[in-house]
N, C-alpha and C. Protein backbone atom coordinates (compact mmCIF):
# COMPACT_ATOMS: atom_id res chain seq x y z
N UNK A 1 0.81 -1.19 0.00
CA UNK A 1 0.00 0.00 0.00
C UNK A 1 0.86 1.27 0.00
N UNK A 2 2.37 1.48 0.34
CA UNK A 2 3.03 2.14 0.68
C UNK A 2 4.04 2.11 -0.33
N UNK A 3 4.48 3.76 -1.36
CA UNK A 3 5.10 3.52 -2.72
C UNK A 3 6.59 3.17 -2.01
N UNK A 4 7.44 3.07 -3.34
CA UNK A 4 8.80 2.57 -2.50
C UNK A 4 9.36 3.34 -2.11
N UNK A 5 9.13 4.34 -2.85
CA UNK A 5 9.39 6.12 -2.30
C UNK A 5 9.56 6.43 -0.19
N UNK A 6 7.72 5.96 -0.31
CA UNK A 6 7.55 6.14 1.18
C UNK A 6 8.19 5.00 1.66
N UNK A 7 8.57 3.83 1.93
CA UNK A 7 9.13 2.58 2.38
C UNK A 7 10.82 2.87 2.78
N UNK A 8 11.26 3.56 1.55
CA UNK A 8 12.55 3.81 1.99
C UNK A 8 12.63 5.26 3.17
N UNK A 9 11.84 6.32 3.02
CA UNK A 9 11.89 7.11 3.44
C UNK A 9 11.76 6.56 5.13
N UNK A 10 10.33 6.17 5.12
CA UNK A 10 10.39 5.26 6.60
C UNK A 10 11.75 4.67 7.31
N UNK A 11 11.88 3.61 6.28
CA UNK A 11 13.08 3.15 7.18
C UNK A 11 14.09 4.11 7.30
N UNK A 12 14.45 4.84 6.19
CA UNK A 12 15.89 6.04 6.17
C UNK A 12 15.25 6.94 8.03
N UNK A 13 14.24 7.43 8.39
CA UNK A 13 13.91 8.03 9.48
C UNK A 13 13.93 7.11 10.65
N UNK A 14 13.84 5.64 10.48
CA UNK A 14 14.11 4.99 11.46
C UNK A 14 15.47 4.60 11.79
N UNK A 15 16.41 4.92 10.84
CA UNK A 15 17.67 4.94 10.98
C UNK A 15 17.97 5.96 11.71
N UNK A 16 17.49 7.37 11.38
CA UNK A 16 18.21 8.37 12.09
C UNK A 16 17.14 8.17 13.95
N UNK A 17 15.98 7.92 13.92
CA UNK A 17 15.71 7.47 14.98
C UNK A 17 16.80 6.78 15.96
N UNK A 18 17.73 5.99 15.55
CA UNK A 18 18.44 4.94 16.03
C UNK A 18 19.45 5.66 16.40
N UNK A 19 19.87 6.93 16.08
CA UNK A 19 21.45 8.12 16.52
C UNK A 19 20.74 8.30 17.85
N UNK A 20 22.30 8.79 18.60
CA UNK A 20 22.30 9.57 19.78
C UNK A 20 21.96 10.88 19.08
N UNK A 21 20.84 11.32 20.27
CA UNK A 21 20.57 12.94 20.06
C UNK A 21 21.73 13.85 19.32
N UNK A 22 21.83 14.70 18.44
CA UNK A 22 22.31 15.77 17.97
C UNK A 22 22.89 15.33 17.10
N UNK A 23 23.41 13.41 17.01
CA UNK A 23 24.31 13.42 15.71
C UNK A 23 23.44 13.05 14.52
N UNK A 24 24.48 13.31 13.64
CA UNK A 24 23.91 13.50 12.08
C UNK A 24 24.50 12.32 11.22
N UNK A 25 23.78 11.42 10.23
CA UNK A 25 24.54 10.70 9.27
C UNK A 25 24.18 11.11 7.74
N UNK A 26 24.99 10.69 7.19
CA UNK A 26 24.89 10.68 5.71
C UNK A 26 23.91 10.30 5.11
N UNK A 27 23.81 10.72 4.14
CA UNK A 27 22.54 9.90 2.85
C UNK A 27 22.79 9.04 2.31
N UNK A 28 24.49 8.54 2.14
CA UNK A 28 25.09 7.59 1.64
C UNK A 28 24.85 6.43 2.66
N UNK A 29 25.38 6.76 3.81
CA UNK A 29 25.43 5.91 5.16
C UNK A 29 24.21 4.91 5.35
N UNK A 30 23.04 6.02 5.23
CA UNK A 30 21.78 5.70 5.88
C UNK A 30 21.35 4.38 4.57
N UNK A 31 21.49 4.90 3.58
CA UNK A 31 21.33 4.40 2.17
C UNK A 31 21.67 2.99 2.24
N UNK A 32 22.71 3.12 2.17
CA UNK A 32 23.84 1.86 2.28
C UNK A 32 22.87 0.76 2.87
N UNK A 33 22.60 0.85 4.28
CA UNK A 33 21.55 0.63 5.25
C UNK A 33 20.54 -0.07 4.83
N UNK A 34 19.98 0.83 4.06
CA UNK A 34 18.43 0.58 3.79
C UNK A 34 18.70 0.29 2.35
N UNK A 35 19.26 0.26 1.88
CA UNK A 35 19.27 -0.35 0.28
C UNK A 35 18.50 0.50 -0.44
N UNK A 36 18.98 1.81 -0.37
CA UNK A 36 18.39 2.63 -1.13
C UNK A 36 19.45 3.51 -2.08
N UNK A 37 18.98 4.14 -3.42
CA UNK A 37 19.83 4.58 -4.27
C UNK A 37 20.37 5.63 -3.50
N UNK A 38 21.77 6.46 -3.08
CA UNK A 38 22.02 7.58 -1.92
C UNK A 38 21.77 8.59 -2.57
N UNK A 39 21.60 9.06 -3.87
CA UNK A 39 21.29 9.94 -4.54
C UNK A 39 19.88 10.62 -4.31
N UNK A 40 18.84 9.58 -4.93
CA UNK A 40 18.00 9.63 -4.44
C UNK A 40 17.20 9.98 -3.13
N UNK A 41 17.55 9.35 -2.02
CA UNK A 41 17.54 9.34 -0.69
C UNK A 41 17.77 10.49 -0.28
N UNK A 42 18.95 10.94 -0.65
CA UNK A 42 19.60 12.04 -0.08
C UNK A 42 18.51 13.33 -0.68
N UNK A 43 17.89 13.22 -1.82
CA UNK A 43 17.29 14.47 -2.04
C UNK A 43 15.99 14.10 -1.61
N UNK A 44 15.51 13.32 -1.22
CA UNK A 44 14.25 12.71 -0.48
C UNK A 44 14.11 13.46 1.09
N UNK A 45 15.41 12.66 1.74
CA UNK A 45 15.44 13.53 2.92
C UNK A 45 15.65 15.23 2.95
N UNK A 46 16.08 15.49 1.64
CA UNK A 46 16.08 16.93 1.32
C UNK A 46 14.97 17.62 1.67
N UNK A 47 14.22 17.15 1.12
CA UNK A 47 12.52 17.54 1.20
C UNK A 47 12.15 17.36 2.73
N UNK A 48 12.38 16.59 3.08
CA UNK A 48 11.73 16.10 4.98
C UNK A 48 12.31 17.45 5.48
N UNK A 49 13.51 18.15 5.06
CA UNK A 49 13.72 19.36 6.04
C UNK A 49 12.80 20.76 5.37
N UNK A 50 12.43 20.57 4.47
CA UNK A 50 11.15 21.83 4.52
C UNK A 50 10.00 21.53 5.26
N UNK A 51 9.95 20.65 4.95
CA UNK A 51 8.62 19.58 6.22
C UNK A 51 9.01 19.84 7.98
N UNK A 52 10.31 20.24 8.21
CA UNK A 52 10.81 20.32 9.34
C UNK A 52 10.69 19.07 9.96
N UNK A 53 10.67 17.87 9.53
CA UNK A 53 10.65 16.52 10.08
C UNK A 53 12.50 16.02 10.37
N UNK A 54 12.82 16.77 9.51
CA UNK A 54 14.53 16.49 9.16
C UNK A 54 14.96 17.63 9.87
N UNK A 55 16.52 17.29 10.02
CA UNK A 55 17.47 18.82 9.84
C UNK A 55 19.01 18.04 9.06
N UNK A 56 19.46 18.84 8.05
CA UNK A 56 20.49 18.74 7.33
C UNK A 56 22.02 19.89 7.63
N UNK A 57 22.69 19.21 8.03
CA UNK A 57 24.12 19.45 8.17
C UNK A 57 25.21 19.69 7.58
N UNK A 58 25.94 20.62 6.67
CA UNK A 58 26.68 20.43 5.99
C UNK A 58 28.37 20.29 6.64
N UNK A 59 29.19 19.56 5.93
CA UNK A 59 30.56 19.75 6.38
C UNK A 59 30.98 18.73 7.77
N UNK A 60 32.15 18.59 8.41
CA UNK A 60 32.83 17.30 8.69
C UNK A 60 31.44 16.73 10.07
N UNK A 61 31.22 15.64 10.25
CA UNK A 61 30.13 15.71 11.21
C UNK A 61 28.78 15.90 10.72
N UNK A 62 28.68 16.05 9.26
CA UNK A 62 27.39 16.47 8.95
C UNK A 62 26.59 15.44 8.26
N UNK A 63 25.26 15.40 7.99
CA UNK A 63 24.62 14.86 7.31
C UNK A 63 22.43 15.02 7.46
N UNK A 64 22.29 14.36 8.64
CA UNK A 64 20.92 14.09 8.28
C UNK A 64 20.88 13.83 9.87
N UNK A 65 19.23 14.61 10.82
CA UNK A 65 19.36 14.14 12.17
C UNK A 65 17.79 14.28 12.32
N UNK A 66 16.64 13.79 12.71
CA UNK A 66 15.68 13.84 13.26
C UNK A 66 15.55 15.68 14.29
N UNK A 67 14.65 16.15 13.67
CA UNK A 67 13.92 17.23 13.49
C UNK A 67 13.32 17.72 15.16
N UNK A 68 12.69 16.51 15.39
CA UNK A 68 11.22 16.38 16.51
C UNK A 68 11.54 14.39 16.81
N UNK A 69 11.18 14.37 18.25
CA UNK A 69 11.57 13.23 18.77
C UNK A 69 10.88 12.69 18.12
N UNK A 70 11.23 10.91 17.88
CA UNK A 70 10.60 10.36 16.83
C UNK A 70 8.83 9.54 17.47
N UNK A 71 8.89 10.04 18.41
CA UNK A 71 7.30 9.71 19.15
C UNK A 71 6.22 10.72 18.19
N UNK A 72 7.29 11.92 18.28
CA UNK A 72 5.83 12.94 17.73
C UNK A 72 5.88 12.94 15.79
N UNK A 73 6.74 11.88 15.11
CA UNK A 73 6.57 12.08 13.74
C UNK A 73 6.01 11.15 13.26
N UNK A 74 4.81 11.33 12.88
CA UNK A 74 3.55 10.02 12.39
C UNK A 74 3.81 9.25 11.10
N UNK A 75 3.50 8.31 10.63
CA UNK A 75 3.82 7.59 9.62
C UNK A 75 2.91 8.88 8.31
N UNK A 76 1.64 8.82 8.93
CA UNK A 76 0.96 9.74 7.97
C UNK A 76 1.54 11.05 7.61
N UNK A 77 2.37 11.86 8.39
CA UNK A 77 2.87 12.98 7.69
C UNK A 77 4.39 13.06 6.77
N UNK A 78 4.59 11.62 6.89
CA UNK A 78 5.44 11.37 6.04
C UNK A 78 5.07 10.73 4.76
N UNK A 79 4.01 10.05 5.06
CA UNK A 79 3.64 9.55 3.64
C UNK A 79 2.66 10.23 2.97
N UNK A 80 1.71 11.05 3.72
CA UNK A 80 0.97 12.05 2.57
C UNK A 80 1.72 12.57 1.39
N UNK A 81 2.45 13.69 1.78
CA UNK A 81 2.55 14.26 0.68
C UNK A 81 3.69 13.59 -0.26
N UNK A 82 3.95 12.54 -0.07
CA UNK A 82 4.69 11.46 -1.18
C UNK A 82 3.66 10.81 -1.84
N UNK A 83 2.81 9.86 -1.19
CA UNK A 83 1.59 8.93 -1.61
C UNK A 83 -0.10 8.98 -2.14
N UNK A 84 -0.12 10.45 -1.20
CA UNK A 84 -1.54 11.42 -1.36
C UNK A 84 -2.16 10.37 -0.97
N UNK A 85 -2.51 10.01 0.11
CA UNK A 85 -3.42 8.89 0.97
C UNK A 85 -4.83 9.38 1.25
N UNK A 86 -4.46 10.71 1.13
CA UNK A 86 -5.94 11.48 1.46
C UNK A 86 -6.60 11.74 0.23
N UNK A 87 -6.36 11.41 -0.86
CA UNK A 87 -6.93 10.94 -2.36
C UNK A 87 -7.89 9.82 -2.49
N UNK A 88 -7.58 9.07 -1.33
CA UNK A 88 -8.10 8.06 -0.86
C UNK A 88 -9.56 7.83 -0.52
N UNK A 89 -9.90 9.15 -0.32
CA UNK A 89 -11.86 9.20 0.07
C UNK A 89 -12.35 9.35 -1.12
N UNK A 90 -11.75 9.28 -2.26
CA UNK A 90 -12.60 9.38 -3.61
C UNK A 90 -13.31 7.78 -3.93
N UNK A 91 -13.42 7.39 -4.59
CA UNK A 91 -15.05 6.05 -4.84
C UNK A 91 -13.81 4.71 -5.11
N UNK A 92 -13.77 3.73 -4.61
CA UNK A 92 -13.12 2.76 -5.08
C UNK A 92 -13.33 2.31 -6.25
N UNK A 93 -14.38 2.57 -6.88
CA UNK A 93 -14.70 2.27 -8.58
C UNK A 93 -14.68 3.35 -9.23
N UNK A 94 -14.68 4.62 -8.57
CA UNK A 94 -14.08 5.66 -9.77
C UNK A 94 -15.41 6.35 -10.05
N UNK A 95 -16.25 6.05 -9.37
CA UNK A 95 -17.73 7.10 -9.48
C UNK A 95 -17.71 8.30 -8.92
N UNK A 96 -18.30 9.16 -9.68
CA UNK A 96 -18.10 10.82 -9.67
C UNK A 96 -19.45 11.05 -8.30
N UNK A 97 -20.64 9.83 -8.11
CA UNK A 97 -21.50 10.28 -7.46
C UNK A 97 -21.49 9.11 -5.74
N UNK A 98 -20.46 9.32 -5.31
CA UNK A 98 -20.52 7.82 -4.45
C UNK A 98 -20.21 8.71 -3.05
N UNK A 99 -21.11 7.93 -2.23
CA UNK A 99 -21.22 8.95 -0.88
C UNK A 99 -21.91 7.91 0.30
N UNK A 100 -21.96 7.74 1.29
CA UNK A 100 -22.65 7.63 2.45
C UNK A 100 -24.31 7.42 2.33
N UNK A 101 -24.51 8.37 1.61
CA UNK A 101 -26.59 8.73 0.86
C UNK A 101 -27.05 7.87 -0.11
N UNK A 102 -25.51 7.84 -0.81
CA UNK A 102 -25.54 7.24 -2.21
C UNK A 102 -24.31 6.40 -2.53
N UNK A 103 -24.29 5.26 -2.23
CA UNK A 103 -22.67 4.66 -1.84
C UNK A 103 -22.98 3.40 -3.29
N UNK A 104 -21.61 3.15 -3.65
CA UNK A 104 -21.68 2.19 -4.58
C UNK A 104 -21.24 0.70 -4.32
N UNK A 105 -21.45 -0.17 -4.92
CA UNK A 105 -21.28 -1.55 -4.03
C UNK A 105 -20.13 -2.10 -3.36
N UNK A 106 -19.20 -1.02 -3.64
CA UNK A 106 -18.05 -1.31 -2.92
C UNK A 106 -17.78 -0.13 -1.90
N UNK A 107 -18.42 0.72 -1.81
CA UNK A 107 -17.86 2.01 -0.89
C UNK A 107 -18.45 1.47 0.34
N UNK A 108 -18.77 0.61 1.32
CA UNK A 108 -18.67 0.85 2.88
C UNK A 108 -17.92 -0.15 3.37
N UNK A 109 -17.36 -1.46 2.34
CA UNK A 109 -15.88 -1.77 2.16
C UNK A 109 -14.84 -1.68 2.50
N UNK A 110 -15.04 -0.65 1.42
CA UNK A 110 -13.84 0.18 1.22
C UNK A 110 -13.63 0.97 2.11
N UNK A 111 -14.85 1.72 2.74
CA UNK A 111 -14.81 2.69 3.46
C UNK A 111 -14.47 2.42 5.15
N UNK A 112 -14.24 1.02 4.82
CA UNK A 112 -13.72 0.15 6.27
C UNK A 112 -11.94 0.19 6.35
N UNK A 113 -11.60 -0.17 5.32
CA UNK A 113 -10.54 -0.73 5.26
C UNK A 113 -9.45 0.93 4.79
N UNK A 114 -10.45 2.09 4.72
CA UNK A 114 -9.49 3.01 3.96
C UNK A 114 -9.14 3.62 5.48
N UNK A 115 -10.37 3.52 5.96
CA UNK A 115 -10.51 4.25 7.55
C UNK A 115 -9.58 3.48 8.32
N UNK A 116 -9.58 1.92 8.34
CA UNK A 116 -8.22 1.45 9.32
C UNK A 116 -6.77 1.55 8.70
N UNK A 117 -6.84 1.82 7.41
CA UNK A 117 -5.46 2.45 7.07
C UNK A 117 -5.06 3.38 7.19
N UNK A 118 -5.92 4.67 7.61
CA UNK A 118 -5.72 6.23 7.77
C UNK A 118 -5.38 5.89 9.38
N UNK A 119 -6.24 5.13 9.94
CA UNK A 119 -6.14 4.94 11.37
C UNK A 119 -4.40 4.33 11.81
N UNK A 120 -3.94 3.64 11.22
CA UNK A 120 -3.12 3.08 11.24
C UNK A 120 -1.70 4.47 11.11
N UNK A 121 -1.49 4.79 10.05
CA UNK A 121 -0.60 5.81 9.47
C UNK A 121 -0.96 7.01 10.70
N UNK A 122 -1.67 7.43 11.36
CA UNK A 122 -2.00 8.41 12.03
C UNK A 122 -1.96 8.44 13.35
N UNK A 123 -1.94 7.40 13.61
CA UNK A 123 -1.10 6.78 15.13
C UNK A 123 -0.20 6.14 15.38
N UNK A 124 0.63 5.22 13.90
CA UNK A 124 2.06 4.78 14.48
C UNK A 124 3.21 6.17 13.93
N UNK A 125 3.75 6.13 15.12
CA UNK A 125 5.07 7.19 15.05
C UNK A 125 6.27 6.33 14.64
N UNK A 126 6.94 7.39 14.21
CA UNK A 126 9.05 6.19 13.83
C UNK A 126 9.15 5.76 14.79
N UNK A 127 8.89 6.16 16.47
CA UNK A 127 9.58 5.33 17.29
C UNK A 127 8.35 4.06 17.30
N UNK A 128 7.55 4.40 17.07
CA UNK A 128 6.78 2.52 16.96
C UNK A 128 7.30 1.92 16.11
N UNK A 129 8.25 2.42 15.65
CA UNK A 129 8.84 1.10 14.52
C UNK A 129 10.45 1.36 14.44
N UNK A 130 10.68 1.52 15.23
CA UNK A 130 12.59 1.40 15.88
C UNK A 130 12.38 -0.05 16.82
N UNK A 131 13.40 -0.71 16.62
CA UNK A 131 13.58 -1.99 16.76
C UNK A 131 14.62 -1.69 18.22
């Protein structure tokens, strides 16, 4: 359910979850790690510091450090704006008229399973998933 985009990003934040407070690692480092391209990664986590989820370091000592303790950073605000999960309340068959009043044979379903996935992403934090 989760693109590979968001999958690596996850784990890359559960890596920096795993530093002592204040230090910083690489994009290469973290990469390496998680089997992710460092190129990539590295401009991935780029983005997490306009989000202020990140902070980025340049020069000897520098790299990549958790923003906000990893209790308060939700799976969901990391994967919205990569995955658009909240795209998600539109009709599982693609109907322009599907609603609650007027639901189509798959919307209260769907409307189960979209709700325990929003539920899910919106209450586990990185540190629920640091090992």
């Amino acid at each position: 359910m989760l693109s590979k985009t968001s999958t690596q990003i996850i784990n890359a934040l559960i890596e920096l979850a795993k530093l002592p407070e204040g230090q910083c690692e690489g994009a290469r480092c973290i990469a390496k790690r998680i089997k992710a391209p460092p190129n990539y990664l590295g401009k991935v986590l780029q983005s997490l510091c306009y989000r202020k989820i990140v902070v980025s370091q340049r020069g000897l000592g520098g790299g990549f450090r958790l923003n906000r303790d990893p209790k308060q950073i939700t799976l969901y605000e990391v994967v919205e704006p990569i995955d658009n999960v909240s795209l998600w309340s539109e009709c599982a068959l693609g109907l322009k008229k599907c609603s609650d009043d007027s639901p189509c044979a798959a919307h209260h379903r769907w409307k189960v399973v979209r709700n325990t996935y929003y539920k899910f992403l919106r209450t586990t934090s990185i540190a629920d998933l640091v090992r």
